[in-house]
C-alpha atoms as a PDB file:
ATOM      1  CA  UNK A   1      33.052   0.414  65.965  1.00  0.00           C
ATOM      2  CA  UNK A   2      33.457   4.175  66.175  1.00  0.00           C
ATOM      3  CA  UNK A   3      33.778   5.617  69.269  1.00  0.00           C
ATOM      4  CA  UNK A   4      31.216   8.115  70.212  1.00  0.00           C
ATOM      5  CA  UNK A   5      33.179  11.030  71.171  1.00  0.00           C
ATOM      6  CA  UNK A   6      37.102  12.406  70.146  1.00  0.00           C
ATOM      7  CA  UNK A   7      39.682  14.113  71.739  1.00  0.00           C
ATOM      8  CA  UNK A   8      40.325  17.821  71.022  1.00  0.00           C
ATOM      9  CA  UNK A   9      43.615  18.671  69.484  1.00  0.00           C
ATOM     10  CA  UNK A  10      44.992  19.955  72.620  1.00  0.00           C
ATOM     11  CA  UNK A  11      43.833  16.867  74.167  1.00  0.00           C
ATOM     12  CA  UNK A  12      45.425  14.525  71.592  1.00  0.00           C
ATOM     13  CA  UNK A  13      48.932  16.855  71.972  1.00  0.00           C
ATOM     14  CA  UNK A  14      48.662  16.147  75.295  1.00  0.00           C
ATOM     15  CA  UNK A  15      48.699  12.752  75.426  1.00  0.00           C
ATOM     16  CA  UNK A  16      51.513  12.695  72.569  1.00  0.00           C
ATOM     17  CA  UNK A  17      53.760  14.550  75.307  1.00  0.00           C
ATOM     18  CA  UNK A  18      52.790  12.167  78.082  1.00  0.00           C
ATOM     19  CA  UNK A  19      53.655   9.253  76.357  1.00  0.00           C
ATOM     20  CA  UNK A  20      56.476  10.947  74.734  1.00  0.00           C
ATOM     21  CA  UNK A  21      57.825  12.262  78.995  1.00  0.00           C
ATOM     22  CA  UNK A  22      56.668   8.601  79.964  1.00  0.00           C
ATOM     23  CA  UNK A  23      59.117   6.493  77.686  1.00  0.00           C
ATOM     24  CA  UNK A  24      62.169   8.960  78.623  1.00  0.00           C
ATOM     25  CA  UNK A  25      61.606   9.262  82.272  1.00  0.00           C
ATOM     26  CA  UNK A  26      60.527   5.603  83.006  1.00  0.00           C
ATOM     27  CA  UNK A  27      61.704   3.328  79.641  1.00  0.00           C
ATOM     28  CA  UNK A  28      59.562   1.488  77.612  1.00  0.00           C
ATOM     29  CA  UNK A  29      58.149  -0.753  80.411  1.00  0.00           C
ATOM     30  CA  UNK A  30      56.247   1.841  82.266  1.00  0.00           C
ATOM     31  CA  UNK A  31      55.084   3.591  78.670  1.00  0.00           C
ATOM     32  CA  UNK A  32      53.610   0.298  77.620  1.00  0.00           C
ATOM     33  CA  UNK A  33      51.655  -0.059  81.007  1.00  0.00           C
ATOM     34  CA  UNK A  34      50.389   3.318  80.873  1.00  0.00           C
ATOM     35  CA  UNK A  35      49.714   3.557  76.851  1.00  0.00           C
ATOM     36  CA  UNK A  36      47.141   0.083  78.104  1.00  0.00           C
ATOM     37  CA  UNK A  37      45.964   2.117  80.883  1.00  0.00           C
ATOM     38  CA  UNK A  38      44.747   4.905  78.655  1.00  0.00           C
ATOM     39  CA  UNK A  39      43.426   2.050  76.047  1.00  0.00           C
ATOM     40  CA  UNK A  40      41.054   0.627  79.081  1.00  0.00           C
ATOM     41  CA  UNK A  41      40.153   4.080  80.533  1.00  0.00           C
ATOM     42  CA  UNK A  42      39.170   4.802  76.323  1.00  0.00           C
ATOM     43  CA  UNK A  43      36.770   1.775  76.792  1.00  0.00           C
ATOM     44  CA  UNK A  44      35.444   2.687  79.971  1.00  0.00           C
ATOM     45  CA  UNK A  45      34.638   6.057  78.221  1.00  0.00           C
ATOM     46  CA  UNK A  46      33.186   4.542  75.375  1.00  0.00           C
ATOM     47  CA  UNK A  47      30.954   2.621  77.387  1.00  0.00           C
ATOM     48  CA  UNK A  48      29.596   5.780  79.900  1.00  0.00           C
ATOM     49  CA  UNK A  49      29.688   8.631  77.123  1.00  0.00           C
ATOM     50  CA  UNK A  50      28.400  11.133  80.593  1.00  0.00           C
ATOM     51  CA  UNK A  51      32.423  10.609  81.697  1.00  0.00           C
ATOM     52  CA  UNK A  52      33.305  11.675  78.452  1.00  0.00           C
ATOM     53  CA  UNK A  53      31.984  15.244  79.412  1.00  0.00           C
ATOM     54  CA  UNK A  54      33.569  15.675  83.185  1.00  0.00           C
ATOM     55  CA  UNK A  55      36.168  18.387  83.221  1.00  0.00           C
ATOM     56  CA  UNK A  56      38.195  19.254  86.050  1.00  0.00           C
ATOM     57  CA  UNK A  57      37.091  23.124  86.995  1.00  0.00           C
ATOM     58  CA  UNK A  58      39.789  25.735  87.469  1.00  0.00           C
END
């Protein structure tokens, strides 16, 4: 099923560098339990499109 919203192409960059920051500072361990982290919060915005639209001001 599609999901009903995407990520900007700042967003997705983001997350690329994360991951990328993640697996160098903490190994491959800690990058797979935060790549499923970011697969459940995905869900969780799937399911509540409203979260999908909160930004952090500033």
């Amino acid at each position: 099923m599609p999901k009903p919203w995407r990520l900007t192409r700042q967003a997705e960059r983001s997350l690329v560098e994360i991951a990328r920051w993640t697996l160098e500072t903490f190994g491959p361990r800690q990058a797979e339990a935060y790549d499923s982290g970011l697969g459940r919060l995905d869900d969780l915005v799937g399911h509540d499109h409203a979260m999908s639209l909160l930004r952090p001001q500033g």
